[in-house]
N, C-alpha and C. Protein backbone atom coordinates (compact mmCIF):
# COMPACT_ATOMS: atom_id res chain seq x y z
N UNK A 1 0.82 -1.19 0.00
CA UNK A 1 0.00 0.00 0.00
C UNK A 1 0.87 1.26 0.00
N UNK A 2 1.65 1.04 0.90
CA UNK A 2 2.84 2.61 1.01
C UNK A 2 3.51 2.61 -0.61
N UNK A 3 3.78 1.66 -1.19
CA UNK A 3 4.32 1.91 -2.40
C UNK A 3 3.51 2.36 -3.56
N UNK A 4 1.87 2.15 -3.85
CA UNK A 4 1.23 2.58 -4.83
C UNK A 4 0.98 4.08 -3.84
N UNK A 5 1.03 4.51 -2.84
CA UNK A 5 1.27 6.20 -2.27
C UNK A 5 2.34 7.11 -2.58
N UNK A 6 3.22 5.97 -2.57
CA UNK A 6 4.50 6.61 -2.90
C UNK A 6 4.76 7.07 -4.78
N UNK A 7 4.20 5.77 -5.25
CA UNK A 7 4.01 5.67 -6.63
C UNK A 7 3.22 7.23 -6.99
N UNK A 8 2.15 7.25 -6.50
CA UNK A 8 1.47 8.40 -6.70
C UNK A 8 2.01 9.98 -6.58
N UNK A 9 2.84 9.74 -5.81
CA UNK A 9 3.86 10.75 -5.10
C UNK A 9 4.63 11.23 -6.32
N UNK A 10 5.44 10.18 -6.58
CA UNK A 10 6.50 10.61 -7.72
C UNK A 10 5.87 10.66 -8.38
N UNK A 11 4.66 10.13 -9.45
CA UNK A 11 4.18 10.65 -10.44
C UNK A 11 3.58 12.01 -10.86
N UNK A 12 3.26 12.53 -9.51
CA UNK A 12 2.91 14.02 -9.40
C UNK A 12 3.67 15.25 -9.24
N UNK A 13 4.75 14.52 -8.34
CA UNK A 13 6.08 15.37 -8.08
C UNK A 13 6.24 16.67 -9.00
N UNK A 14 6.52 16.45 -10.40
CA UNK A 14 6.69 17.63 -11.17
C UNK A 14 5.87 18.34 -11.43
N UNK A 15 4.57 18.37 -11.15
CA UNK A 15 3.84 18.72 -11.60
C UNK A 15 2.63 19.48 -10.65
N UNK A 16 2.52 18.80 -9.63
CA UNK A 16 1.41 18.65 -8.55
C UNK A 16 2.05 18.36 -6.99
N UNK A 17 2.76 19.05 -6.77
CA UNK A 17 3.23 18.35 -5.61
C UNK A 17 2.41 17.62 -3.89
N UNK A 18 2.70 16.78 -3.76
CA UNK A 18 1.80 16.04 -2.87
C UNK A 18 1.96 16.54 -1.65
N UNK A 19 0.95 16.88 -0.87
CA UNK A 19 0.94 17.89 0.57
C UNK A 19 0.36 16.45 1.09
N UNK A 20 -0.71 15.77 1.16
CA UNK A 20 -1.45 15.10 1.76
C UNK A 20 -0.74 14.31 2.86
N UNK A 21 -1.58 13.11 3.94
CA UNK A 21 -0.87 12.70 5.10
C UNK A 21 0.42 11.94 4.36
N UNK A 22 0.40 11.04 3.27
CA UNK A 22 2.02 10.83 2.95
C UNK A 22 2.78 11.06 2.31
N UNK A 23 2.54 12.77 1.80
CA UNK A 23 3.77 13.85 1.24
C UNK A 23 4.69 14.04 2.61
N UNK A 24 3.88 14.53 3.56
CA UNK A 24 3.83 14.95 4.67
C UNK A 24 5.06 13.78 5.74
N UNK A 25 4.60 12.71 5.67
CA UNK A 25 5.41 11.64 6.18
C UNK A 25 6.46 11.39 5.47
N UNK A 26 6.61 11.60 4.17
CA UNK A 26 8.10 11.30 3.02
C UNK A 26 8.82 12.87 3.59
N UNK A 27 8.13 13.79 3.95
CA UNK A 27 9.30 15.28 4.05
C UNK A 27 10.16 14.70 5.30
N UNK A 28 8.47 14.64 6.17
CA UNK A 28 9.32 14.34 7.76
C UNK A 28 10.22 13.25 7.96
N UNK A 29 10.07 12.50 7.49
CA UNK A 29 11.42 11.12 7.21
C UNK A 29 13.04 11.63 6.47
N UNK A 30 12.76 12.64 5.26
CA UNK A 30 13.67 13.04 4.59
C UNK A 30 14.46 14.52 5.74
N UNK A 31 13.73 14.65 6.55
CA UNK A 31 14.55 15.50 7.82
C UNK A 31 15.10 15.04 8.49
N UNK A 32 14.33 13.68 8.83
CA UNK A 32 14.65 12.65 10.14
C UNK A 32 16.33 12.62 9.55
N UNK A 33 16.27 12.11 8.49
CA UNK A 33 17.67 11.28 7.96
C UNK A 33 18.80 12.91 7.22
N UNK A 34 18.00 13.88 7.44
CA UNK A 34 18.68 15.17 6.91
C UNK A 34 19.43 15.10 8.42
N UNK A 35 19.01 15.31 9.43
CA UNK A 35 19.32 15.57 10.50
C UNK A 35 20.20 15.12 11.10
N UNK A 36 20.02 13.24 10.70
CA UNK A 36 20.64 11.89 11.23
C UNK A 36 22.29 11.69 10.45
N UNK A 37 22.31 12.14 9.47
CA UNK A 37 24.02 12.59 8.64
C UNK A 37 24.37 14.18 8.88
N UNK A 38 23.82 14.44 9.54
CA UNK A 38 24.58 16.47 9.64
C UNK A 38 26.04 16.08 9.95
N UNK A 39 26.47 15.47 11.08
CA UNK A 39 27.40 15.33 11.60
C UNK A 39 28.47 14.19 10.45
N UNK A 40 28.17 13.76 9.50
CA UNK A 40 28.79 12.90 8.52
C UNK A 40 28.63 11.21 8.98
N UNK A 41 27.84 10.94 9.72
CA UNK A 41 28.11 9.31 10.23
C UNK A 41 26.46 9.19 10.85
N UNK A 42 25.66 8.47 9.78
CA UNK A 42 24.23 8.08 10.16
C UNK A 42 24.09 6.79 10.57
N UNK A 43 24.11 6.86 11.64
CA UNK A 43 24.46 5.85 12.57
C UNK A 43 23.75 4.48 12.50
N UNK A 44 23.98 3.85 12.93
CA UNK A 44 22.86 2.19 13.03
C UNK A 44 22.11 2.42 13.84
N UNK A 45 22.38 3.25 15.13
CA UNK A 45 21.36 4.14 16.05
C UNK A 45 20.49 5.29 15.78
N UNK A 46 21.20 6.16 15.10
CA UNK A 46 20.29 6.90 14.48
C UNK A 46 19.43 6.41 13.29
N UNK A 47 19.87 5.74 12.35
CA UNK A 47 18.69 4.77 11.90
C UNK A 47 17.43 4.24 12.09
N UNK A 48 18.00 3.24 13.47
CA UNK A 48 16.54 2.62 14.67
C UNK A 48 15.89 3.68 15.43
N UNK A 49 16.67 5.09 15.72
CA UNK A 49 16.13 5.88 16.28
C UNK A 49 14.78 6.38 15.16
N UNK A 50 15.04 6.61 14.25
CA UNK A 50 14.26 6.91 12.98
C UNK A 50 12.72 6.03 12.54
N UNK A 51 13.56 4.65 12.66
CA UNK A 51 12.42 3.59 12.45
C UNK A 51 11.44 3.39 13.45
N UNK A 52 11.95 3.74 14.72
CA UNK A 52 11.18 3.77 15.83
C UNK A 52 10.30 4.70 16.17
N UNK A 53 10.46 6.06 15.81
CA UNK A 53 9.62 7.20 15.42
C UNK A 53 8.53 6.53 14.37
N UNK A 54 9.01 6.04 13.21
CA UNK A 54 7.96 5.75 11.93
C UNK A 54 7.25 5.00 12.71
N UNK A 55 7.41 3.94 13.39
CA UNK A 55 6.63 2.64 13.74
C UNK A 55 5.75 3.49 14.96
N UNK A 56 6.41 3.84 15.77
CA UNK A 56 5.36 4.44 16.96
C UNK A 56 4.47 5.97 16.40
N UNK A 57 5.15 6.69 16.24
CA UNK A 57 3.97 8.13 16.05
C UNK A 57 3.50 7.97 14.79
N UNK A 58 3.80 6.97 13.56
CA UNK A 58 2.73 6.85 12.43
C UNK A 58 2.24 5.83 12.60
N UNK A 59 2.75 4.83 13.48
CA UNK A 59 2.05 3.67 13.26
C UNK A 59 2.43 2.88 11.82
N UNK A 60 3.03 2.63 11.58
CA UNK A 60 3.76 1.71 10.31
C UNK A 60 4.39 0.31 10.76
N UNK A 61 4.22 -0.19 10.34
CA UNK A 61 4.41 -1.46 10.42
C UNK A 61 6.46 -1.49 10.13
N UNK A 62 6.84 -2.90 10.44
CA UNK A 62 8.07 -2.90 10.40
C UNK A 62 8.78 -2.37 8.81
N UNK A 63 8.36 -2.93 7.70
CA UNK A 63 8.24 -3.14 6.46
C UNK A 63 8.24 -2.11 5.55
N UNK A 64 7.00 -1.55 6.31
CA UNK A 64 6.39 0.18 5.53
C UNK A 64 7.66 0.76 6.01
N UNK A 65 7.62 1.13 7.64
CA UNK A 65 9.03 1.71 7.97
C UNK A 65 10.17 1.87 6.53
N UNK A 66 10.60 0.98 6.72
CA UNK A 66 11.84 0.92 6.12
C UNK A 66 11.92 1.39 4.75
N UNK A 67 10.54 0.68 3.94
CA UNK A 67 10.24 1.13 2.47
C UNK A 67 10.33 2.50 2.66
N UNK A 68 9.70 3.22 3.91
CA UNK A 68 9.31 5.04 3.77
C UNK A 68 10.56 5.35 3.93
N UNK A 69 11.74 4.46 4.68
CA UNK A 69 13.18 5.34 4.72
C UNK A 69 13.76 5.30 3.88
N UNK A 70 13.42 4.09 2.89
CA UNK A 70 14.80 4.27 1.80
C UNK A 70 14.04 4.96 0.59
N UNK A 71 12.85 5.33 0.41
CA UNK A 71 11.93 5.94 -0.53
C UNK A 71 12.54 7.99 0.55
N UNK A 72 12.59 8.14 1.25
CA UNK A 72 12.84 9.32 1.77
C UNK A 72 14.36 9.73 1.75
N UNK A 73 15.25 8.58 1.97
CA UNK A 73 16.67 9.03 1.43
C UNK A 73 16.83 8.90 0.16
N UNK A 74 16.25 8.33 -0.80
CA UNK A 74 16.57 8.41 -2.05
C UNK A 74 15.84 10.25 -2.35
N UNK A 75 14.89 10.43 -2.01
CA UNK A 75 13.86 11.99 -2.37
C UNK A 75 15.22 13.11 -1.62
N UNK A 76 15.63 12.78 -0.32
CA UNK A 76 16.66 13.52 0.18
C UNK A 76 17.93 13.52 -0.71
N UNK A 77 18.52 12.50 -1.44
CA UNK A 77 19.72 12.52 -2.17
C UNK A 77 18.95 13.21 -3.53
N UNK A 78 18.22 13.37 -4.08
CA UNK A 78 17.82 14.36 -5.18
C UNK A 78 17.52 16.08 -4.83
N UNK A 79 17.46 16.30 -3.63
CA UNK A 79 16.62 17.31 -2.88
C UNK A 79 18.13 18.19 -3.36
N UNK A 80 17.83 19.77 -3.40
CA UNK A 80 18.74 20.64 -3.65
C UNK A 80 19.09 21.29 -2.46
N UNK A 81 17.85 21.43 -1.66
CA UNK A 81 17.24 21.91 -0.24
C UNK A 81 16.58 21.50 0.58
N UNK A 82 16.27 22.09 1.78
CA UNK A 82 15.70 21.55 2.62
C UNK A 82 13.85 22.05 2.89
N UNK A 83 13.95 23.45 2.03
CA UNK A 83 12.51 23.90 1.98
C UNK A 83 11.66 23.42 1.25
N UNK A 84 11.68 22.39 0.49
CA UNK A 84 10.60 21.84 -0.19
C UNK A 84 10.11 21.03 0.53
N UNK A 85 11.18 20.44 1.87
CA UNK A 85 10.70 19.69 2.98
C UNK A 85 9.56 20.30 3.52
N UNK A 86 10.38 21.28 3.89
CA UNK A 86 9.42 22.67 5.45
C UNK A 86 8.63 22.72 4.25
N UNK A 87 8.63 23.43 3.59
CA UNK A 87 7.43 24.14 2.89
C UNK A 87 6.38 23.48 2.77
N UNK A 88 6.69 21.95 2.41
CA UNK A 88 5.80 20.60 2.01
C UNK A 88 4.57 20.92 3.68
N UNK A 89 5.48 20.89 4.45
CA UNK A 89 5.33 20.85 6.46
C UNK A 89 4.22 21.86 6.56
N UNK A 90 4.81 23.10 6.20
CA UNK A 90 4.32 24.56 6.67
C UNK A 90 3.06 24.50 5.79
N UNK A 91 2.67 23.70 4.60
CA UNK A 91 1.11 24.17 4.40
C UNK A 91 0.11 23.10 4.89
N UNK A 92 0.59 22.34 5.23
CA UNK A 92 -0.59 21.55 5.98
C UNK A 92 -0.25 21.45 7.46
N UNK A 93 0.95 21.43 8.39
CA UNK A 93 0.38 21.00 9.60
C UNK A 93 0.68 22.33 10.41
N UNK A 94 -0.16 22.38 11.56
CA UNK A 94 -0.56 23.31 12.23
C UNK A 94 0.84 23.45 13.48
N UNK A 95 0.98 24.18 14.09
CA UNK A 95 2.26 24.63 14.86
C UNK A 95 2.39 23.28 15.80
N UNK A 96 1.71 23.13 16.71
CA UNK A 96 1.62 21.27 17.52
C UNK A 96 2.54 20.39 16.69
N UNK A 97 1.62 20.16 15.40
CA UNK A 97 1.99 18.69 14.50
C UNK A 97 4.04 19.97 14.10
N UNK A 98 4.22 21.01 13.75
CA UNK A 98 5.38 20.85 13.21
C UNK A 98 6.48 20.96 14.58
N UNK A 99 5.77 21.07 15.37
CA UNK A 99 6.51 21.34 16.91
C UNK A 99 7.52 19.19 17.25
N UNK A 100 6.04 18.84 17.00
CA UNK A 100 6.06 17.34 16.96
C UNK A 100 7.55 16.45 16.25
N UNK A 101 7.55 17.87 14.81
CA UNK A 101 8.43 17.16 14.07
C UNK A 101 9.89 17.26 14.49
N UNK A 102 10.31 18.70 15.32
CA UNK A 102 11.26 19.14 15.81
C UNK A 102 11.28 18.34 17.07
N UNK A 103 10.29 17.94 17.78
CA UNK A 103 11.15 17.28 18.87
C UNK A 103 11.87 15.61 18.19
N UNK A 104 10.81 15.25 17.31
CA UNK A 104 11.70 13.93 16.86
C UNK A 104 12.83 14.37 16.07
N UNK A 105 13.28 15.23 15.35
CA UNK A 105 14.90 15.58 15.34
C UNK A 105 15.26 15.98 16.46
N UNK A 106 14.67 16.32 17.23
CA UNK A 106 15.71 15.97 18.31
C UNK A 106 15.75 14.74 19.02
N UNK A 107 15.17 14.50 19.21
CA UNK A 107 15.43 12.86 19.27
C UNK A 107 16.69 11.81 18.50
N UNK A 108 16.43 12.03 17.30
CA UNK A 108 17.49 11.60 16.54
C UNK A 108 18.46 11.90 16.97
N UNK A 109 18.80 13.39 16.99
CA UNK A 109 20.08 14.30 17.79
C UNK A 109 20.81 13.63 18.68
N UNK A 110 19.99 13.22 19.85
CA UNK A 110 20.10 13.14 21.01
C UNK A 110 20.31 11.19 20.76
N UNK A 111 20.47 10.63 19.99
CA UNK A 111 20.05 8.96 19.96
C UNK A 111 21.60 8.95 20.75
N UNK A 112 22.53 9.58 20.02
CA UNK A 112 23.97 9.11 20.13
C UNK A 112 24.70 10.00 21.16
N UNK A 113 23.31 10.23 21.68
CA UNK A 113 23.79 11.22 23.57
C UNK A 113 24.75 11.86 23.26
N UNK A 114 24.76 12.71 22.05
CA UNK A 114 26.07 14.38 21.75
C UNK A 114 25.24 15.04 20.96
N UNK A 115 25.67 16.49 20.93
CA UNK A 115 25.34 17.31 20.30
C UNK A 115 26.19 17.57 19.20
N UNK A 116 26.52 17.08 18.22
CA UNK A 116 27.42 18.16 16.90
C UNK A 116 26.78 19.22 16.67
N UNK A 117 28.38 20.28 16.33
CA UNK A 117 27.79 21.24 15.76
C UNK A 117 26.82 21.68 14.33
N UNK A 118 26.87 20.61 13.47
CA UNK A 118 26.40 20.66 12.72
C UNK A 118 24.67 19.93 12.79
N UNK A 119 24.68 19.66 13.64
CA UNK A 119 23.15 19.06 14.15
C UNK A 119 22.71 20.00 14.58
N UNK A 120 23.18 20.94 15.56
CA UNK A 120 22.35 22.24 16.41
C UNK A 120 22.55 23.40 15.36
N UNK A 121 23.70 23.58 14.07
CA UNK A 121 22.80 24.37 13.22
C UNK A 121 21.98 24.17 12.52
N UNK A 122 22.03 23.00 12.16
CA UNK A 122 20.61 22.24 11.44
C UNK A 122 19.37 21.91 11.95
N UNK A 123 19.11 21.67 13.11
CA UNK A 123 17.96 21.71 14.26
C UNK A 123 17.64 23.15 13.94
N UNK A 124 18.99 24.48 14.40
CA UNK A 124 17.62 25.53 14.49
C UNK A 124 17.60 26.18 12.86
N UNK A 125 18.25 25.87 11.91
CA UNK A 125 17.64 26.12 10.50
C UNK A 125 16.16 25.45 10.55
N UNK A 126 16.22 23.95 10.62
CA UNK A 126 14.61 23.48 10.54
C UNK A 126 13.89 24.46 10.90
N UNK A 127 14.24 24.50 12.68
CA UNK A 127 12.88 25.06 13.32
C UNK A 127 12.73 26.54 12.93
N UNK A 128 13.49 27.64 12.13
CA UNK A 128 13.33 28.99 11.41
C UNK A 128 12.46 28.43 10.38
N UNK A 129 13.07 27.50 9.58
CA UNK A 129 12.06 27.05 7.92
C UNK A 129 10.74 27.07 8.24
N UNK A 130 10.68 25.69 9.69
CA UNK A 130 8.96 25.56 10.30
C UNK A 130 8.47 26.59 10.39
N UNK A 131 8.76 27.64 10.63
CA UNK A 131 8.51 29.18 11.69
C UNK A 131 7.83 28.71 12.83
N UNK A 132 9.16 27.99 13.72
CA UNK A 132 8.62 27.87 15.14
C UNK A 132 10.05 28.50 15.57
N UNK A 133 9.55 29.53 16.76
CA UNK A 133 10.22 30.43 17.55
C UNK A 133 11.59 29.48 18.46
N UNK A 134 12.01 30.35 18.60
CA UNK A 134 13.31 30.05 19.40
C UNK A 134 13.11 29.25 20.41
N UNK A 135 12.19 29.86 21.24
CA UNK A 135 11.44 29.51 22.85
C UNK A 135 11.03 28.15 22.03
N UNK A 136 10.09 27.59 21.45
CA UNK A 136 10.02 26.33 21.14
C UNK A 136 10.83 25.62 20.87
N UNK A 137 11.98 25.62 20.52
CA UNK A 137 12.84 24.70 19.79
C UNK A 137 13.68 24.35 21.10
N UNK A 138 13.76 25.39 22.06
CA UNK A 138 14.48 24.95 22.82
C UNK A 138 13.46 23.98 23.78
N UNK A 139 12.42 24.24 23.90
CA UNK A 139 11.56 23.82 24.86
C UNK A 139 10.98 22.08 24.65
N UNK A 140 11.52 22.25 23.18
CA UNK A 140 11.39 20.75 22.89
C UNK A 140 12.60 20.36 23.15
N UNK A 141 13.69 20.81 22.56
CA UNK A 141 15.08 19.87 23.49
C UNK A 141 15.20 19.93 24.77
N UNK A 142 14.70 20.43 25.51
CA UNK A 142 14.32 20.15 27.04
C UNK A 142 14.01 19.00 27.31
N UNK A 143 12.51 18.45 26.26
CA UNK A 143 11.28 17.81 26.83
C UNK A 143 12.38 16.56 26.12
N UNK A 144 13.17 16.67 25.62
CA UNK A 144 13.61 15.40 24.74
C UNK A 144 14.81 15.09 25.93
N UNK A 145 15.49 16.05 26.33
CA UNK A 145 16.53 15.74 27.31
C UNK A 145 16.17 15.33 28.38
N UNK A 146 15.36 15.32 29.40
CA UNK A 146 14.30 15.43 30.06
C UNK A 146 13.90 13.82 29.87
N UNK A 147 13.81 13.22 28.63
CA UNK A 147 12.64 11.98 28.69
C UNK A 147 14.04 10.84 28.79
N UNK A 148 15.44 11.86 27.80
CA UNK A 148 16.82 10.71 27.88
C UNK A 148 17.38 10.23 29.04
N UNK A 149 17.32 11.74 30.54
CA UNK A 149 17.95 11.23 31.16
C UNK A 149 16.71 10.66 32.08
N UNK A 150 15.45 10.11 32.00
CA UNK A 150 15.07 9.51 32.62
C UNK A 150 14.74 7.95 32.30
N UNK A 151 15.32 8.09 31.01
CA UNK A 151 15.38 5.87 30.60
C UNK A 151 16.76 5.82 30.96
């Protein structure tokens, strides 16, 4: 099923670009893994950190997972930028759902318990693209630091 969505996806791509719930899930995956190489080394952790997001907050099965990651790094290795992501983000979901998306990059961030510098300029580029404020971005790496040091 994710593949005749996806199918639909690319066939429109040039033409029509797909906002709907799985344009929306191919951007946020293609951040997840934008996010998950900032630092040059996308980890086997940051990976599962990724798949584990897909499987729990979309609910995807093991399978779909994986199809949506390597269908989202292939859309990310064509991508010129990162605003066709946000932009894809910024017309359909409401400040909550893109708040949502910034704490799971941070999550990712945070899989391999360090901060690179190239992750925290890329965290707050996202969260400028989203147009979510400063005070949020930090307030979600709180809530994300916050949930690490309590597992």
């Amino acid at each position: 099923m994710l593949a005749k969505i996806v199918d639909r996806f690319w066939n429109r791509l040039e033409t029509e670009p797909e906002i709907g719930p799985d344009g929306v899930l191919l951007a946020t995956s293609a951040l997840l893994i934008e996010i998950a190489a900032a630092d040059g080394d996308f980890s086997a952790l940051e990976r599962e950190t990724i798949l584990k997001i897909l499987r729990n907050d979309h609910e995807l099965g093991e399978a779909a997972a994986a199809e949506l990651l390597e269908l989202a790094e292939a859309e990310r290795q064509r991508s010129v930028d990162l605003w066709s992501f946000t932009n894809r983000l910024n017309r359909v979901l409401d400040r909550d759902a893109k708040l949502a998306v910034i704490r799971n990059v941070w999550e990712v961030v945070y899989a391999d318990k360090r901060l690179d510098g190239y992750e925290d300029y890329l965290v707050h580029k996202l969260a400028e693209l989203l147009n979510l404020s400063h005070e949020l971005l930090i307030a979600a790496k709180l809530e994300v630091l916050k949930r690490h040091k309590q597992a």
